[in-house]
N, C-alpha and C. Protein backbone atom coordinates (compact mmCIF):
# COMPACT_ATOMS: atom_id res chain seq x y z
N UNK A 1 1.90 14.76 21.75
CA UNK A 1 2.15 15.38 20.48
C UNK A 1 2.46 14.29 19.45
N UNK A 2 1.87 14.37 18.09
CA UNK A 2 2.25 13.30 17.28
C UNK A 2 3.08 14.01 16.16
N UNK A 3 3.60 12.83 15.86
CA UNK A 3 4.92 13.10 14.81
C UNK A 3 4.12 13.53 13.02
N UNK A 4 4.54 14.64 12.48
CA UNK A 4 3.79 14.14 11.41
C UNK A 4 5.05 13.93 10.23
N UNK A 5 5.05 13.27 9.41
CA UNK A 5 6.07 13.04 8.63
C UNK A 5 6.21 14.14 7.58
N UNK A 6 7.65 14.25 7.03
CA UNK A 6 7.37 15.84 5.91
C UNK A 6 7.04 14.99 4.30
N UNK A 7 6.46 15.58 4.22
CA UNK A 7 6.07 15.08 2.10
C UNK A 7 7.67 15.43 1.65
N UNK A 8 7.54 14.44 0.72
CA UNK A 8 8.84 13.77 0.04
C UNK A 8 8.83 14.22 -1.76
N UNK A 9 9.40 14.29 -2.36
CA UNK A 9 9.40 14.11 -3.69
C UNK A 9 8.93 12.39 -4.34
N UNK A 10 8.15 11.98 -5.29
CA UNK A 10 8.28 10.35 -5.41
C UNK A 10 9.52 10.27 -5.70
N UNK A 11 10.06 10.49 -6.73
CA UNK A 11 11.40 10.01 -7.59
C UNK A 11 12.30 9.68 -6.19
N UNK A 12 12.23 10.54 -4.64
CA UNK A 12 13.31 10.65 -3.66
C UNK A 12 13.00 9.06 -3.20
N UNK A 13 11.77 9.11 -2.88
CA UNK A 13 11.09 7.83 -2.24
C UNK A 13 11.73 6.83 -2.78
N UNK A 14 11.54 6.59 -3.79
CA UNK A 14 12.36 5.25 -5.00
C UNK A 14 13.99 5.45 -5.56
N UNK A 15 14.22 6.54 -4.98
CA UNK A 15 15.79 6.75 -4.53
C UNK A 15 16.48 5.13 -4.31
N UNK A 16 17.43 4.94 -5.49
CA UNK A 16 18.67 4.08 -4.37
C UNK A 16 17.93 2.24 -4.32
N UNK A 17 16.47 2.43 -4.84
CA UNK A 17 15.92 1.27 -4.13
C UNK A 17 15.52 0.04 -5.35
N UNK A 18 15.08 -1.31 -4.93
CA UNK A 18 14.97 -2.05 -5.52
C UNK A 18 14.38 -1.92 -6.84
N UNK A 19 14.89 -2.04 -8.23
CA UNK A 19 14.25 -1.47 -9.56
C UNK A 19 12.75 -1.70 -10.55
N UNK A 20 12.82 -3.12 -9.18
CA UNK A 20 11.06 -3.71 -9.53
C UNK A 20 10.14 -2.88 -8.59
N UNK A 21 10.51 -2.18 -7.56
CA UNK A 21 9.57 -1.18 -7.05
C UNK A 21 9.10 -0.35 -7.65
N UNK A 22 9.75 0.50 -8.20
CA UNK A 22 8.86 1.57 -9.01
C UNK A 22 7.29 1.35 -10.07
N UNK A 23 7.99 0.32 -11.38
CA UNK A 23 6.95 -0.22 -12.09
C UNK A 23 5.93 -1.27 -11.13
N UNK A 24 6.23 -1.93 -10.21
CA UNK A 24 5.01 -2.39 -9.27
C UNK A 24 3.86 -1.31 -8.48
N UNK A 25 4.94 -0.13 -8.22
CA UNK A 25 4.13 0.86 -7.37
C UNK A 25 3.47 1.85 -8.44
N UNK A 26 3.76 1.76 -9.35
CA UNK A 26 2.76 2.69 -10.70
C UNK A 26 1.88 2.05 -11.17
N UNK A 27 1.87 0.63 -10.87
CA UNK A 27 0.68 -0.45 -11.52
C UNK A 27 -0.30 0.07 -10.18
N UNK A 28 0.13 -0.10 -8.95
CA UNK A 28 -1.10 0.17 -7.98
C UNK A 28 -1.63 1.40 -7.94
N UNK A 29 -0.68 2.39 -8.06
CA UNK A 29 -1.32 3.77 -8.41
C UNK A 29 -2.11 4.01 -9.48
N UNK A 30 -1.99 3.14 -10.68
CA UNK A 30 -2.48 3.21 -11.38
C UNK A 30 -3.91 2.24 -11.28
N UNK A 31 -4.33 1.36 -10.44
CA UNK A 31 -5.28 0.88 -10.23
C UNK A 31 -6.00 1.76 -9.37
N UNK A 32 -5.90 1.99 -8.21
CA UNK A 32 -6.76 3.15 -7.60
C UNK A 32 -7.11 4.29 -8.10
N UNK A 33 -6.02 4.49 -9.05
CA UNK A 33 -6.96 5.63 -10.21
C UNK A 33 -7.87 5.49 -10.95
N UNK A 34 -8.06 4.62 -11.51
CA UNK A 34 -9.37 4.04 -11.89
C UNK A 34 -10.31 3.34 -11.17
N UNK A 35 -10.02 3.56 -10.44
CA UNK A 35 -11.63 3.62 -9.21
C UNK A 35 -11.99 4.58 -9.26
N UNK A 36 -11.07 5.73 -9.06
CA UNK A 36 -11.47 7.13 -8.21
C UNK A 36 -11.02 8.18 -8.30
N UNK A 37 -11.33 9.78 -7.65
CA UNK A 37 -10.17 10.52 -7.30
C UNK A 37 -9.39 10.31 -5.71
N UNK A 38 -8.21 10.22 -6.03
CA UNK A 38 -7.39 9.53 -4.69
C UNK A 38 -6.35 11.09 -4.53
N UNK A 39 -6.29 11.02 -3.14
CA UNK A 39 -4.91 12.19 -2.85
C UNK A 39 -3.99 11.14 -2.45
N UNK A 40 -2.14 11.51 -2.80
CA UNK A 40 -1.49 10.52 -2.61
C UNK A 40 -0.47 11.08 -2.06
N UNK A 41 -0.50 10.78 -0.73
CA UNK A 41 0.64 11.61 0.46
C UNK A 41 2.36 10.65 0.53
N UNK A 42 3.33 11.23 -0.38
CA UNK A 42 4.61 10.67 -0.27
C UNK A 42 5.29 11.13 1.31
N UNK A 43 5.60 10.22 1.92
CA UNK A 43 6.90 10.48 2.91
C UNK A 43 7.83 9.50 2.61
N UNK A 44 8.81 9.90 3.72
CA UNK A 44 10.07 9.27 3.79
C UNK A 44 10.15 7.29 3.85
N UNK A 45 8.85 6.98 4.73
CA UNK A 45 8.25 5.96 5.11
C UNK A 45 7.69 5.07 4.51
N UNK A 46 6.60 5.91 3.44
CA UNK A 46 5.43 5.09 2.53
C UNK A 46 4.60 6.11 1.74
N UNK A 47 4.49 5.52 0.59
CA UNK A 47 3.19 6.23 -0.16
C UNK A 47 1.61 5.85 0.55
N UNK A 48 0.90 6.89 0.61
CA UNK A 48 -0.37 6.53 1.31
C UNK A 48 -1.61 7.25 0.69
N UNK A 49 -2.79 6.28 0.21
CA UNK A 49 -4.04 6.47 -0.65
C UNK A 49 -4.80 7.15 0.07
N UNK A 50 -5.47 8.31 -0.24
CA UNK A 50 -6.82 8.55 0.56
C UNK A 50 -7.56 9.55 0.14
N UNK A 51 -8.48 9.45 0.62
CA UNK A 51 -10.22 10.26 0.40
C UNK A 51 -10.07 10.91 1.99
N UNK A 52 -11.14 10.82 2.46
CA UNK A 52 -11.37 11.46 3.93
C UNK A 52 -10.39 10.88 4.66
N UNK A 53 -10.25 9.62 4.39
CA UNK A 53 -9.04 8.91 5.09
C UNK A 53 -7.89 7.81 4.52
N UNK A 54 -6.93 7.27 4.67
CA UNK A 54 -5.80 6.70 4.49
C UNK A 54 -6.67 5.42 4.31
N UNK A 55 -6.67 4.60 2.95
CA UNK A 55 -7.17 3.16 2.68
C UNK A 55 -6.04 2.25 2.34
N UNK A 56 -4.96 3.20 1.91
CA UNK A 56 -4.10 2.17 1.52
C UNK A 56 -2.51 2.90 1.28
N UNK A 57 -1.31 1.85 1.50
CA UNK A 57 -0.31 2.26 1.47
C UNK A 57 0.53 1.42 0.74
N UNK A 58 1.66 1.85 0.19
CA UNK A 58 2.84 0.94 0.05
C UNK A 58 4.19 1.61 0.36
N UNK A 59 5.19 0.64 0.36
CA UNK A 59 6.49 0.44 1.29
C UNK A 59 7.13 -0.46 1.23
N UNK A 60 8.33 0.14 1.31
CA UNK A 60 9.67 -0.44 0.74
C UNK A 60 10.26 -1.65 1.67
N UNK A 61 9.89 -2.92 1.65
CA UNK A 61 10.62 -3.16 2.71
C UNK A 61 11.67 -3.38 3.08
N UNK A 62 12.95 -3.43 2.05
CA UNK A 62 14.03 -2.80 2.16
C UNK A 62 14.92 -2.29 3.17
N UNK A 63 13.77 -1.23 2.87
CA UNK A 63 14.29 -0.07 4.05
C UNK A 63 13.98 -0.36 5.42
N UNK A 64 13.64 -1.57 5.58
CA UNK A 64 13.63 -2.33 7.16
C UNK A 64 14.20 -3.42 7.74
N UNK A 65 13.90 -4.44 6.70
CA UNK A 65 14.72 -5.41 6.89
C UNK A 65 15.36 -6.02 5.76
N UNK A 66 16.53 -7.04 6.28
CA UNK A 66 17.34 -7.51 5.69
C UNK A 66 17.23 -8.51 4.89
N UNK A 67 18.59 -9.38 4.04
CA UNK A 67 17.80 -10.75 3.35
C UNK A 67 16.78 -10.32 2.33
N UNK A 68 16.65 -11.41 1.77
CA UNK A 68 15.83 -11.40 0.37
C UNK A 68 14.32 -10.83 0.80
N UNK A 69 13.58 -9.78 0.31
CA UNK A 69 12.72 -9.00 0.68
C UNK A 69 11.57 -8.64 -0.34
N UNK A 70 10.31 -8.30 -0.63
CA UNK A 70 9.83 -8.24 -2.00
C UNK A 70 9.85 -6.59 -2.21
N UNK A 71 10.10 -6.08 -3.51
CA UNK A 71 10.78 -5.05 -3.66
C UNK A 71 9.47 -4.02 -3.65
N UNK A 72 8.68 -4.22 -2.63
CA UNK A 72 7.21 -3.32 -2.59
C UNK A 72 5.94 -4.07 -1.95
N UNK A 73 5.67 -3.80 -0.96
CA UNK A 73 4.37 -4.06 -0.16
C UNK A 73 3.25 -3.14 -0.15
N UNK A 74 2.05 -3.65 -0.29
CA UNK A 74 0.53 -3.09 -0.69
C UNK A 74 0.02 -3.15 1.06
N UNK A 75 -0.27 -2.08 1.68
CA UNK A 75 -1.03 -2.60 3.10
C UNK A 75 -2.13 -1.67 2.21
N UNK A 76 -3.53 -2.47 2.77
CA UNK A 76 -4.76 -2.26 2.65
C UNK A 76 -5.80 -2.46 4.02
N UNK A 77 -6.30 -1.35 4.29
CA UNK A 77 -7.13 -1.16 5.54
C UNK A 77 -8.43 -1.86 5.15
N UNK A 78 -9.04 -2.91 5.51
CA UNK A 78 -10.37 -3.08 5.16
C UNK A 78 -11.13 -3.04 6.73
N UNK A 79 -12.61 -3.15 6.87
CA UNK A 79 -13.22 -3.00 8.11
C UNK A 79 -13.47 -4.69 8.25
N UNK A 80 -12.92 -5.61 7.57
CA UNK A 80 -12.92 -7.34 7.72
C UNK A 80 -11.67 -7.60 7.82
N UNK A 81 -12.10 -8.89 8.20
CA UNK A 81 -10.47 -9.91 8.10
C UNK A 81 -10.48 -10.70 6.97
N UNK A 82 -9.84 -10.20 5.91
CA UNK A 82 -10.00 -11.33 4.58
C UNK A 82 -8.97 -12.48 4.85
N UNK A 83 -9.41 -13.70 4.55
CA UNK A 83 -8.72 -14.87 5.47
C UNK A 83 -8.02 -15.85 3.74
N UNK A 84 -8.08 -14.79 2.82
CA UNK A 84 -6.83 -15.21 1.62
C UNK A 84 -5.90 -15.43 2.41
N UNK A 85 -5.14 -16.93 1.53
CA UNK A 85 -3.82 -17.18 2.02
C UNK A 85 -2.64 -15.93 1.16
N UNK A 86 -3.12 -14.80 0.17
CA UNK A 86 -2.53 -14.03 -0.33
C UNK A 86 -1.78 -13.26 0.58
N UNK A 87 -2.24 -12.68 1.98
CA UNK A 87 -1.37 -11.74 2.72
C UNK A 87 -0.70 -12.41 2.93
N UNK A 88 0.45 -11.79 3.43
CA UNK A 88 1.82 -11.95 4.12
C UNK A 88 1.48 -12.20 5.64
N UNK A 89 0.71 -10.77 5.99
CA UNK A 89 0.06 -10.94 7.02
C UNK A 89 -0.63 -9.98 7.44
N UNK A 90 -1.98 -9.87 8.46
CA UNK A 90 -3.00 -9.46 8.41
C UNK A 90 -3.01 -8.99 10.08
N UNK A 91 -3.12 -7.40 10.27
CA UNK A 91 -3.33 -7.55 11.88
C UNK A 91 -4.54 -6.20 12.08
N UNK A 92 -5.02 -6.36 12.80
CA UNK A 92 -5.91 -5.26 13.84
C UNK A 92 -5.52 -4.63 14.29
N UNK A 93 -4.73 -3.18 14.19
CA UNK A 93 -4.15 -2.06 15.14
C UNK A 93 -5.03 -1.34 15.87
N UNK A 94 -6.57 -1.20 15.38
CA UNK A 94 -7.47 -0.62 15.90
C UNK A 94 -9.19 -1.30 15.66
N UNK A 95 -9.91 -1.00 16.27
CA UNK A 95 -11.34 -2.09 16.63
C UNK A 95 -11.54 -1.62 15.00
N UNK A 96 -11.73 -3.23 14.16
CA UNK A 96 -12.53 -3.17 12.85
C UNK A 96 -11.83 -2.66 12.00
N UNK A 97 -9.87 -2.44 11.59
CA UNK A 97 -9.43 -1.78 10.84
C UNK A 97 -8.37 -3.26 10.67
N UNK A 98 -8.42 -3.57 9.65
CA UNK A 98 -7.77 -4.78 9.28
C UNK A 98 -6.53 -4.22 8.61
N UNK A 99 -5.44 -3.98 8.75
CA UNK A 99 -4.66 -3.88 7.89
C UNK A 99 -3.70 -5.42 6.79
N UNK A 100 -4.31 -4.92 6.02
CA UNK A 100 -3.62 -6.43 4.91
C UNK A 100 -2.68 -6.36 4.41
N UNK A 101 -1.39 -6.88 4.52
CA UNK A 101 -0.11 -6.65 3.88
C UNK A 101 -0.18 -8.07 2.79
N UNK A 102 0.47 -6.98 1.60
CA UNK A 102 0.43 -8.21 0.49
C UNK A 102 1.76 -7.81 -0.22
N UNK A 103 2.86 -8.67 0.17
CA UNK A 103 4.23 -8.30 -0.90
C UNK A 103 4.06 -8.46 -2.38
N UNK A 104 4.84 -7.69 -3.13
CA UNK A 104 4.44 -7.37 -4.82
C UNK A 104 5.69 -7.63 -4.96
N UNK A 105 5.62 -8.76 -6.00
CA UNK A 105 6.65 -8.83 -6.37
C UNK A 105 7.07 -9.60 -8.09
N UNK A 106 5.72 -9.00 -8.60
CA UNK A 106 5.64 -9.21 -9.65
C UNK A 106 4.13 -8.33 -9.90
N UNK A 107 3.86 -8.16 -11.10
CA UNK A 107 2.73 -7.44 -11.72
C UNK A 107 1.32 -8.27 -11.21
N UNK A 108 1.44 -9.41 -11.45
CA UNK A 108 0.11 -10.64 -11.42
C UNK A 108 -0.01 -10.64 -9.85
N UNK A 109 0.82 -9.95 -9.16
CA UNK A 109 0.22 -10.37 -7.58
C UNK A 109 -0.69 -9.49 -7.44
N UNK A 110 -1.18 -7.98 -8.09
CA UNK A 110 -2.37 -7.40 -8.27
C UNK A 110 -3.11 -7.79 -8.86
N UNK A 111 -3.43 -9.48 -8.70
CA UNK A 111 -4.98 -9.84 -9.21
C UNK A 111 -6.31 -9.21 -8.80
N UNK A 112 -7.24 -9.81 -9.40
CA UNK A 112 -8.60 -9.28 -10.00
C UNK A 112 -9.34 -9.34 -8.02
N UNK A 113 -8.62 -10.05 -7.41
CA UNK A 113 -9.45 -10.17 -5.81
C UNK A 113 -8.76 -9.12 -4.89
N UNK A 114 -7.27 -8.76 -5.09
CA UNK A 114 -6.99 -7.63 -4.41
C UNK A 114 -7.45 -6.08 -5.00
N UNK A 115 -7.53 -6.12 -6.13
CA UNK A 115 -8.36 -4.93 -7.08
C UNK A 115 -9.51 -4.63 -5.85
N UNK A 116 -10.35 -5.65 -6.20
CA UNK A 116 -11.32 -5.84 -5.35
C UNK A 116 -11.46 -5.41 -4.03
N UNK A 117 -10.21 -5.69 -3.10
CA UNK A 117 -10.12 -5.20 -1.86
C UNK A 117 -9.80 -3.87 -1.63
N UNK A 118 -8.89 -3.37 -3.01
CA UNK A 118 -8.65 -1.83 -3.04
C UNK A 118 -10.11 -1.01 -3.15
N UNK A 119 -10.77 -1.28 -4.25
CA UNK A 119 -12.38 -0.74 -4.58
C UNK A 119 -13.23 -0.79 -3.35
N UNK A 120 -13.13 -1.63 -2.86
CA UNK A 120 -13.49 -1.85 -0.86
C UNK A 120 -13.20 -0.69 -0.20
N UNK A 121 -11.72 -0.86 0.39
CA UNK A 121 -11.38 -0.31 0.66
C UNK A 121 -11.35 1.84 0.31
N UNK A 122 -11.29 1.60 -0.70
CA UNK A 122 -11.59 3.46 -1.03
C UNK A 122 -13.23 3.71 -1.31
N UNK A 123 -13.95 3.04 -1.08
CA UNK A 123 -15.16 3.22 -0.67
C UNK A 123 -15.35 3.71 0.24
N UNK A 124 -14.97 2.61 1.41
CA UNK A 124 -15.31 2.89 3.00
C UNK A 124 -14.12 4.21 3.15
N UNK A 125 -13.33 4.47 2.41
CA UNK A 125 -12.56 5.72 2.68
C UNK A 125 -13.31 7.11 3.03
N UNK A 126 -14.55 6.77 2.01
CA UNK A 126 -15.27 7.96 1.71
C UNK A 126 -14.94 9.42 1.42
């Protein structure tokens, strides 16, 4: 049996939390909107992008670990391994699903090449 998480309010999500998260996480929402039409599933966990399927998420990391932390992470599913020194870090949970973690921690870390990987990415969403 799998767990499914319950939908959240946003405002709850950004509850309590670092004050550069919010305006970082409305710049990315606001970039995948202009690609596309996107459905955007809030839980307790992470905001998550998708069409037929989940292309992209962000998350607090905060709410995991300790110490100086960036106040919002971008994971992006691509079907490659993009070998930018931009991720944080990059792993394979499943054959051909790259997940790319990229900490935000300023506006300019959504440059014009991760745009790029988002537009990728909600493509192959289909």
């Amino acid at each position: 049996m799998t767990a499914v998480s319950k939908p959240i309010p946003l405002e709850q999500f950004f509850a309590g939390r670092d004050p550069l998260a919010r305006p970082l996480f409305d710049a990315v929402r606001s970039a995948i909107l202009r690609i596309g039409p996107t459905e955007m599933r809030v839980t307790k966990s992470q905001v998550a992008f998708r069409r037929n399927r989940s292309f992209a998420w962000t998350w607090l990391p905060g709410q995991y670990l300790s110490g100086a932390v960036a106040p919002l992470v971008l994971t992006i599913d691509l079907d490659r391994f993009d070998t930018s020194p931009r991720w944080k870090e990059v792993v394979e949970p499943t054959l051909n699903h790259f997940m790319h973690h990229l900490e935000l921690r300023r506006m300019s870390d959504l440059e014009p090449a991760v745009l790029d990987c988002l537009r990728e990415a909600w493509s192959k969403a289909g």
